[in-house]
C-alpha atoms as a PDB file:
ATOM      1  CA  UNK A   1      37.019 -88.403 -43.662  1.00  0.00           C
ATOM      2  CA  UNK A   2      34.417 -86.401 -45.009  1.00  0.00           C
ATOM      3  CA  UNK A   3      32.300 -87.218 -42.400  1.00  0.00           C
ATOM      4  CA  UNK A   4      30.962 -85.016 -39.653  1.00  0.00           C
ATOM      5  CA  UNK A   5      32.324 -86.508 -35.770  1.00  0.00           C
ATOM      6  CA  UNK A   6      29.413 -87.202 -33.211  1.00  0.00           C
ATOM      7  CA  UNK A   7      30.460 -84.115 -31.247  1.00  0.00           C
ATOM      8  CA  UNK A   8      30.002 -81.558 -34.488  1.00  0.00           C
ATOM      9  CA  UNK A   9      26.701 -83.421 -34.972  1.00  0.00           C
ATOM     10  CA  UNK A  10      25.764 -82.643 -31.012  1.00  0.00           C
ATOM     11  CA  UNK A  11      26.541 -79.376 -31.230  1.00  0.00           C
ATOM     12  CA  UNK A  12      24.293 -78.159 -33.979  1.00  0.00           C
ATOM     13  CA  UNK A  13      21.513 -77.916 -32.144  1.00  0.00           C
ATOM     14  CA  UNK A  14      22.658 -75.884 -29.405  1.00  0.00           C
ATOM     15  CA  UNK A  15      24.076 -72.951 -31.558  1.00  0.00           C
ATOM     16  CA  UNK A  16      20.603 -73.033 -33.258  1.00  0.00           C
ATOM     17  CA  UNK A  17      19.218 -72.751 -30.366  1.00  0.00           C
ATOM     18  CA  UNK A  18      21.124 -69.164 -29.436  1.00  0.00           C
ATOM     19  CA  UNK A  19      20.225 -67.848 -32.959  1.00  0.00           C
ATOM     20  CA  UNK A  20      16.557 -68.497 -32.424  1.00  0.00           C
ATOM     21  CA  UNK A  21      16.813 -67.028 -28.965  1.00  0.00           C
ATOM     22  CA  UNK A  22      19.052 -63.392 -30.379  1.00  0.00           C
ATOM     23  CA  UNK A  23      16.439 -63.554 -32.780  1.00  0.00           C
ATOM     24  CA  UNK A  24      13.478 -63.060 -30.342  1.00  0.00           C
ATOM     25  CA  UNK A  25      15.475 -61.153 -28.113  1.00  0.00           C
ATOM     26  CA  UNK A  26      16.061 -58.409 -30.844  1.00  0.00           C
ATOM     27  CA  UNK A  27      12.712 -58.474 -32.393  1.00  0.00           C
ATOM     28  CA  UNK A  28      10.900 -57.687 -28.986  1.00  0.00           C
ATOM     29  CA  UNK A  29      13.144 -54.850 -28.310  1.00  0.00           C
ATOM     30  CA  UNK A  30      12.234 -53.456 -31.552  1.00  0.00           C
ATOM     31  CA  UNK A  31       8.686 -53.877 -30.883  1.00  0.00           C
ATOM     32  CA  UNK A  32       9.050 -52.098 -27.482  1.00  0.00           C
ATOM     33  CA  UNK A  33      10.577 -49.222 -29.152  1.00  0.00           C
ATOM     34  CA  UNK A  34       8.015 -49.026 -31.960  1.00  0.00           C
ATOM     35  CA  UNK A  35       5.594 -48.831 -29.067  1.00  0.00           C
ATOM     36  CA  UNK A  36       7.418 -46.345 -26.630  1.00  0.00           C
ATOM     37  CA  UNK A  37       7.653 -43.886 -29.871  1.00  0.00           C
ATOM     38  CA  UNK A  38       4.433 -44.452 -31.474  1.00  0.00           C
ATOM     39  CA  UNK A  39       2.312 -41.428 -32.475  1.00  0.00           C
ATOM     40  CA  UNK A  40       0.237 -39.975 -29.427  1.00  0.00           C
ATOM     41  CA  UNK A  41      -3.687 -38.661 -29.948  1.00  0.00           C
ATOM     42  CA  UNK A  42      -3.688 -34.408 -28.859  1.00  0.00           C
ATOM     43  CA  UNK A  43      -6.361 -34.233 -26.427  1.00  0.00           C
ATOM     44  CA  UNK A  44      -8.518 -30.949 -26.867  1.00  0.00           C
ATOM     45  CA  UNK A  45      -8.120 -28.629 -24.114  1.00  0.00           C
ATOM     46  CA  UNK A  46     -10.656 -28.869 -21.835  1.00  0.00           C
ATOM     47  CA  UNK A  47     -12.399 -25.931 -20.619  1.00  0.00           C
ATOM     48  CA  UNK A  48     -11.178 -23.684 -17.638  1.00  0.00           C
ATOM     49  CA  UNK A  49      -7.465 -24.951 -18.365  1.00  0.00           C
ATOM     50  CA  UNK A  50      -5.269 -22.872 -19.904  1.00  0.00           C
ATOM     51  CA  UNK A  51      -3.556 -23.319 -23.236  1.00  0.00           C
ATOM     52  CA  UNK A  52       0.133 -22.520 -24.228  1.00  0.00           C
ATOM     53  CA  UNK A  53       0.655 -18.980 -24.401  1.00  0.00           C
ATOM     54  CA  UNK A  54      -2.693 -18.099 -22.154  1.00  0.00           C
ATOM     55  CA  UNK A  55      -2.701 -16.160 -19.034  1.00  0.00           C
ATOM     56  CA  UNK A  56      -3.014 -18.947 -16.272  1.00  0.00           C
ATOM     57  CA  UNK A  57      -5.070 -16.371 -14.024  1.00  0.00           C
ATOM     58  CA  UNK A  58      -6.871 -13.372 -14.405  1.00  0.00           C
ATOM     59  CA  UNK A  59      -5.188 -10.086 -14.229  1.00  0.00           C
ATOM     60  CA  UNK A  60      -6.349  -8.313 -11.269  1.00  0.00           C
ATOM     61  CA  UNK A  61      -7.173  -4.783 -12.023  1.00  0.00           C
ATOM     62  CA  UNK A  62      -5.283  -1.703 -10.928  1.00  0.00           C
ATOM     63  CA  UNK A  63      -6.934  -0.016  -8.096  1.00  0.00           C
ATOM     64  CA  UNK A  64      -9.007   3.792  -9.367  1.00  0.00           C
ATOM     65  CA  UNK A  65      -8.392   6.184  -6.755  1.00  0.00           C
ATOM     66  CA  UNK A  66     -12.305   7.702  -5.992  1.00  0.00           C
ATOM     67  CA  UNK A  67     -12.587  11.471  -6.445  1.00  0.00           C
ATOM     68  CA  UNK A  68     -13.281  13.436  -2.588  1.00  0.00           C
ATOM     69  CA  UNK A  69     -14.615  16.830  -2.302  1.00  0.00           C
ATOM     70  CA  UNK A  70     -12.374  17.464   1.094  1.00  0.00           C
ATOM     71  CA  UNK A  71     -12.200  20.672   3.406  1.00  0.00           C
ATOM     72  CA  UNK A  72      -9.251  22.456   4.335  1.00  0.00           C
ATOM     73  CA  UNK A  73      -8.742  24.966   6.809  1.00  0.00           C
ATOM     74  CA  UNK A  74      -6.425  27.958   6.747  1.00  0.00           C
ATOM     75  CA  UNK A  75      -6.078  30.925   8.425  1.00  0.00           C
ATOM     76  CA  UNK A  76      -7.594  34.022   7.330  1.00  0.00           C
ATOM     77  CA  UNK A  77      -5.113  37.250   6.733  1.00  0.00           C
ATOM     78  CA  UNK A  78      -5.358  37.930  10.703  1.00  0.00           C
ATOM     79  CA  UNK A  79      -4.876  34.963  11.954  1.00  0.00           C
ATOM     80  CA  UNK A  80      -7.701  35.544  14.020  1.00  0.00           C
ATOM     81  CA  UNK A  81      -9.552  32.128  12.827  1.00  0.00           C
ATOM     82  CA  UNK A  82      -9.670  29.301  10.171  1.00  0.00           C
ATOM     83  CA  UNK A  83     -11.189  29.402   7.452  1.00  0.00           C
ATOM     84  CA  UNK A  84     -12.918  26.208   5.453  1.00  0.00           C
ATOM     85  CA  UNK A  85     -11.242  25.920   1.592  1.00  0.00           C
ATOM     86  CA  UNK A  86     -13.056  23.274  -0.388  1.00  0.00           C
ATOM     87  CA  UNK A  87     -11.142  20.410  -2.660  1.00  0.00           C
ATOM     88  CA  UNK A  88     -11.016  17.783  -4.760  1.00  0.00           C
ATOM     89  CA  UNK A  89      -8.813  14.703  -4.389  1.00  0.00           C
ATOM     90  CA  UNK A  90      -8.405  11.399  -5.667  1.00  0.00           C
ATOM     91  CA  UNK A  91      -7.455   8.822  -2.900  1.00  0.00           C
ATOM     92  CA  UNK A  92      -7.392   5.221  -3.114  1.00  0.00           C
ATOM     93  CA  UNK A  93      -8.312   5.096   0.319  1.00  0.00           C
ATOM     94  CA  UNK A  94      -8.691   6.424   3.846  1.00  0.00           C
ATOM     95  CA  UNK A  95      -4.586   6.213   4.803  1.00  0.00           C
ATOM     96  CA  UNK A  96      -4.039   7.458   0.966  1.00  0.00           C
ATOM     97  CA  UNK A  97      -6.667  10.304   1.497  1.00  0.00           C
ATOM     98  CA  UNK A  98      -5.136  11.184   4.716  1.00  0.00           C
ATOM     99  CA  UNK A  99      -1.853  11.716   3.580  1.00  0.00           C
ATOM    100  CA  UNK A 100      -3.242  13.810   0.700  1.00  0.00           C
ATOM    101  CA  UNK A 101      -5.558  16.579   2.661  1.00  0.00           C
ATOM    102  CA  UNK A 102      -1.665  16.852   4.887  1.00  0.00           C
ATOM    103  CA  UNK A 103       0.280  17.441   2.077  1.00  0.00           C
ATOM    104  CA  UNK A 104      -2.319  20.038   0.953  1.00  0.00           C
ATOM    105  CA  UNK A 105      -2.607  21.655   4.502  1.00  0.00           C
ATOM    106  CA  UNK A 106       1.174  22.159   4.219  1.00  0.00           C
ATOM    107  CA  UNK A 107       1.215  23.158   0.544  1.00  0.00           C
ATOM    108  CA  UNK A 108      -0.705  25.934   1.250  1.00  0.00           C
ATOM    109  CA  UNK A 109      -4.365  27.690   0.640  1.00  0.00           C
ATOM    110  CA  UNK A 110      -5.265  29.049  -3.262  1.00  0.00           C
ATOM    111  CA  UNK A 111      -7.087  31.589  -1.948  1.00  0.00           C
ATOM    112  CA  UNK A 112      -4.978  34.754  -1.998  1.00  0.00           C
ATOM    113  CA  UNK A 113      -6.751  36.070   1.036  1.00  0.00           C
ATOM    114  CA  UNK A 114      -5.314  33.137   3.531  1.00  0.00           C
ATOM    115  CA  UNK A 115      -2.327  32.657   5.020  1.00  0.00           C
ATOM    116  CA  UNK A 116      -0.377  29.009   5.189  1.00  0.00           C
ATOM    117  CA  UNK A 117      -1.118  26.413   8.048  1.00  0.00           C
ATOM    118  CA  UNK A 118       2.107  24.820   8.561  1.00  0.00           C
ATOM    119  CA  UNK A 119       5.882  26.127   7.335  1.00  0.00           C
ATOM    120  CA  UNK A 120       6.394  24.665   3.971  1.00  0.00           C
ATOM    121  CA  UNK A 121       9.338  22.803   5.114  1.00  0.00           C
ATOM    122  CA  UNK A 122       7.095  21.276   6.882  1.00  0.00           C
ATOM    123  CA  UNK A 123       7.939  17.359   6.540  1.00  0.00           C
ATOM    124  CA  UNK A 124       6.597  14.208   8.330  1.00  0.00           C
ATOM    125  CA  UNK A 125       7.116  10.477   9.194  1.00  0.00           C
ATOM    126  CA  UNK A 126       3.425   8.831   9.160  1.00  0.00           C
ATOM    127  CA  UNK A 127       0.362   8.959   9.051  1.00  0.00           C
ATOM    128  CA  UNK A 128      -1.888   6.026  11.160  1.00  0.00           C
ATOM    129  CA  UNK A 129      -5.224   5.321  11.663  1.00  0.00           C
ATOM    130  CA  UNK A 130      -6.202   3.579  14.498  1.00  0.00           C
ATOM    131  CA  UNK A 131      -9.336   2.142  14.147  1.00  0.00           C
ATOM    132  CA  UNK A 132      -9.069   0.557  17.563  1.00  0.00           C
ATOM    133  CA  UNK A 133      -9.319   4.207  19.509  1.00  0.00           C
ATOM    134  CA  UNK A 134      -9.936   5.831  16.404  1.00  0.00           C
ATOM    135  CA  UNK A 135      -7.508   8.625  16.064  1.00  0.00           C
ATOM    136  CA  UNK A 136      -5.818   9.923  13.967  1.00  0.00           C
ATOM    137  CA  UNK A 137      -1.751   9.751  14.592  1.00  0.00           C
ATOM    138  CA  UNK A 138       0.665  12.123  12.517  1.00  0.00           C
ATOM    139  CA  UNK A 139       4.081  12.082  13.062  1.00  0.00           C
ATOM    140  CA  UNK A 140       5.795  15.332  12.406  1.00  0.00           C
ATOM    141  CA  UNK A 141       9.946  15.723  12.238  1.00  0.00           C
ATOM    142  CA  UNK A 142      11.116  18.570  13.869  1.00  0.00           C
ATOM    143  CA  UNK A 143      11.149  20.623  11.217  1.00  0.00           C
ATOM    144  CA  UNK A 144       7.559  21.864  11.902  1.00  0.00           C
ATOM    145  CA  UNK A 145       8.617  23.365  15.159  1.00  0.00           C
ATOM    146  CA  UNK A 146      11.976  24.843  13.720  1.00  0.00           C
ATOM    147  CA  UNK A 147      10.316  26.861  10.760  1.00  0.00           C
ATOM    148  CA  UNK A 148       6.985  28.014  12.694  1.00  0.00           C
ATOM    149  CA  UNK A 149       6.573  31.637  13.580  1.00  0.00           C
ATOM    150  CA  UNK A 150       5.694  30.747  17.201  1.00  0.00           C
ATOM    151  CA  UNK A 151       3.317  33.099  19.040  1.00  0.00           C
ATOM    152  CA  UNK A 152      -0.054  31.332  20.545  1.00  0.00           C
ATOM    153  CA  UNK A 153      -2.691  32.574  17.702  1.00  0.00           C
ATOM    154  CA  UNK A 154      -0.041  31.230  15.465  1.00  0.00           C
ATOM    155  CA  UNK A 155       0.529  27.480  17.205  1.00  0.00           C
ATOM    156  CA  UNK A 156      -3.231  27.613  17.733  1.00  0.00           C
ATOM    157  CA  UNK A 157      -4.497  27.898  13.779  1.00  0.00           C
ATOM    158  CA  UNK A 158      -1.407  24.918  13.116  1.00  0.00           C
ATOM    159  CA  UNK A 159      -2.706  22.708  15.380  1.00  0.00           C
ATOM    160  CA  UNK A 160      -6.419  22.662  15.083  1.00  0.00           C
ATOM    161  CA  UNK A 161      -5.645  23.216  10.748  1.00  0.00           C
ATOM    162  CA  UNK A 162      -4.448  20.232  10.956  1.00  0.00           C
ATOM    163  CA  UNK A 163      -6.769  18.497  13.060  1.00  0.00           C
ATOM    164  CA  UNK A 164     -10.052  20.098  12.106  1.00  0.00           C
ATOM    165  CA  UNK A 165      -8.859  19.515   8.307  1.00  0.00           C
ATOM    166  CA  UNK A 166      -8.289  15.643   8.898  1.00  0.00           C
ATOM    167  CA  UNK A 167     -11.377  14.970  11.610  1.00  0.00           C
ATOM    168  CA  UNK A 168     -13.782  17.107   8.774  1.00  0.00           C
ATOM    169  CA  UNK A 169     -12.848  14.666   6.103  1.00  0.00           C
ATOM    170  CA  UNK A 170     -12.363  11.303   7.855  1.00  0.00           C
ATOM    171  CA  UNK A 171     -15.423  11.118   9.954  1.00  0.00           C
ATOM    172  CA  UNK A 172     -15.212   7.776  10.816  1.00  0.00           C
ATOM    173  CA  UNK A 173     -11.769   8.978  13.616  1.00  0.00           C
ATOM    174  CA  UNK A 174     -12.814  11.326  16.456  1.00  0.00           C
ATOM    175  CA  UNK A 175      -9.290  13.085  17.642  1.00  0.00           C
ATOM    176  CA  UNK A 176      -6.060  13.294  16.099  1.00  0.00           C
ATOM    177  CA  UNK A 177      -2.747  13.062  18.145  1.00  0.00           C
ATOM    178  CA  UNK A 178       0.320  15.423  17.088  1.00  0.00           C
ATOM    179  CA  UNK A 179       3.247  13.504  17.709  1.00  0.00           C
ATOM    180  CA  UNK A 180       7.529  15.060  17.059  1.00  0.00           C
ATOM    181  CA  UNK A 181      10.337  12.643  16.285  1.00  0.00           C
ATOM    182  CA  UNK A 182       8.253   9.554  17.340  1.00  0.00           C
ATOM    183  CA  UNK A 183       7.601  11.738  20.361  1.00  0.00           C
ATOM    184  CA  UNK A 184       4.270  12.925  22.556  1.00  0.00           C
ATOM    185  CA  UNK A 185       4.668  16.237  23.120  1.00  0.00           C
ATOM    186  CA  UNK A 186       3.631  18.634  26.006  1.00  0.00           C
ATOM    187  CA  UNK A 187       3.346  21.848  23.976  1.00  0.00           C
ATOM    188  CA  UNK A 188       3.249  22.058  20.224  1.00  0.00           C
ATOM    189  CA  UNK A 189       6.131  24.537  20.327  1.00  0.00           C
ATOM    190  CA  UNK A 190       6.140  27.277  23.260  1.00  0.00           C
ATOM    191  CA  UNK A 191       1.925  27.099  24.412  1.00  0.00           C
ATOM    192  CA  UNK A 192      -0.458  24.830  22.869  1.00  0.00           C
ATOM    193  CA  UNK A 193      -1.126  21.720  24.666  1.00  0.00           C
ATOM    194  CA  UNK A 194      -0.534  18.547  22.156  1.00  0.00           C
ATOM    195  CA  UNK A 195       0.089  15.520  25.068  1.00  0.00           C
ATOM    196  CA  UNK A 196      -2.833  13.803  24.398  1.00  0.00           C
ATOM    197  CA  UNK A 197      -5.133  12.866  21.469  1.00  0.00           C
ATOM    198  CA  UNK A 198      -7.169  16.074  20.184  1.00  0.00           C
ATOM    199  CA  UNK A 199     -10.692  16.871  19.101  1.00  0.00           C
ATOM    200  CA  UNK A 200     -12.120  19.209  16.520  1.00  0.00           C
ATOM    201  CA  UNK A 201     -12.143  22.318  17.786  1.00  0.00           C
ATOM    202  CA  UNK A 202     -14.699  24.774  15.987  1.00  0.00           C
ATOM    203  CA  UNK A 203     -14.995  27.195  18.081  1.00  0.00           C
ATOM    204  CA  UNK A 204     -12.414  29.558  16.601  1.00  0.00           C
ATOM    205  CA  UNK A 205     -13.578  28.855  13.413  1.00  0.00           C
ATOM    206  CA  UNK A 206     -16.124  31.114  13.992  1.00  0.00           C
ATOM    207  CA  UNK A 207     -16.362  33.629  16.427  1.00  0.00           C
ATOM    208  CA  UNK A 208     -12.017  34.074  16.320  1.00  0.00           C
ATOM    209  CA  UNK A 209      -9.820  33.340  18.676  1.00  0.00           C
ATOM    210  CA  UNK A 210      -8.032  35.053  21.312  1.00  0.00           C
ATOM    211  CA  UNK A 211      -4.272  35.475  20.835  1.00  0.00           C
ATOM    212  CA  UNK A 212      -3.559  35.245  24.589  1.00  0.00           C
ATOM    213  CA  UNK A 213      -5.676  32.194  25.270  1.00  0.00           C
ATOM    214  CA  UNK A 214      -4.141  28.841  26.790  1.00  0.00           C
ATOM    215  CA  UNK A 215      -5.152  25.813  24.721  1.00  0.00           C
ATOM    216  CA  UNK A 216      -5.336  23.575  27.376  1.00  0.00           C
ATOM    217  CA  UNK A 217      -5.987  19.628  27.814  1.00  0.00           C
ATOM    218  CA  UNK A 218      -9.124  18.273  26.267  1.00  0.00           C
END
């Protein structure tokens, strides 16, 4: 009695042993996390990269619509031939410009002393360029044939306003096709030819036009 057996003396060592080893064990995983959360240097932003709260890429800037002088043609209190109003417009670009000298053909002249082009109900689908043929498409609803007064003089200052005004101020397109509901038509309403692409036509602009004449095919 008061003696430690052989088999109390035997173990000794071995629990030793596992306290050394918990020891270890729990000192390098506090060293690893000492090291996973130790402070990190800030490295300067470099130039060319961006920095929080900086635009990544620069803003591109808005298009400016360029200022045109354009010319419009109306026809004069007789209706007898057209007659050359000047303008200025702001475009962004050929299609924009386009679109603008046909919604001032169908707005109407400022000068007192001429008469409309087109109805002012007068309302369309499109306006194309082709570059490859280099016309000029516009696709009109049917409302420009419904409204218009009819007569030949009359059809014959619509059609060539509107083709004179957008040949005379896009130079680069040499005929402009009138088209109705997606449509090529024969006539424009009762007797000017329209079936095919058409070229500025300044004959009437100055010498007049007679009311009883045919336009026919280019």
């Amino acid at each position: 009695m008061g003696h430690d057996s052989r088999d109390d003396v035997a173990r000794r060592p071995v629990a030793w042993s596992w306290i050394w080893i918990g020891i270890g064990v729990l000192t390098t995983g506090v060293g690893l996390l000492l090291w996973m959360y130790r402070p990190r240097p800030v490295a300067a932003p470099r130039p060319g990269l961006s920095t929080p709260g900086s635009t990544t890429a620069p803003l591109t800037p808005a298009p400016v619509p360029a200022e045109y002088e354009v010319t419009l043609f109306f026809p004069d209190a007789g209706s007898e031939r057209l007659v050359p109003e000047k303008r200025r417009i702001s475009a962004l670009d050929d299609q924009d410009l386009a679109q603008k000298v046909l919604a001032a053909l169908v707005a109407g002249p400022q000068n007192p002393d001429l008469q409309p082009a087109l109805p002012p109900e007068t309302q369309w689908y499109r306006v194309v360029l082709d570059d490859r043929h280099h016309w000029i498409i516009v696709d009109f609803t049917e409302s420009v044939r419904q409204a218009h007064p009819s007569g030949s003089t009359a059809e014959v200052m619509s059609v060539y306003a509107v083709v004179n005004s957008l040949l005379a101020n896009l130079k680069a397109y040499q005929r402009v096709w009138l088209l109705i509901e997606h449509q090529a038509q024969t006539v424009f309403k009762f007797h000017v030819f329209i079936g095919a692409p058409l070229p500025m036509n300044t004959a009437f602009q100055e010498n007049g036009y007679p009311a009883d004449r045919q336009v026919g095919h280019p």
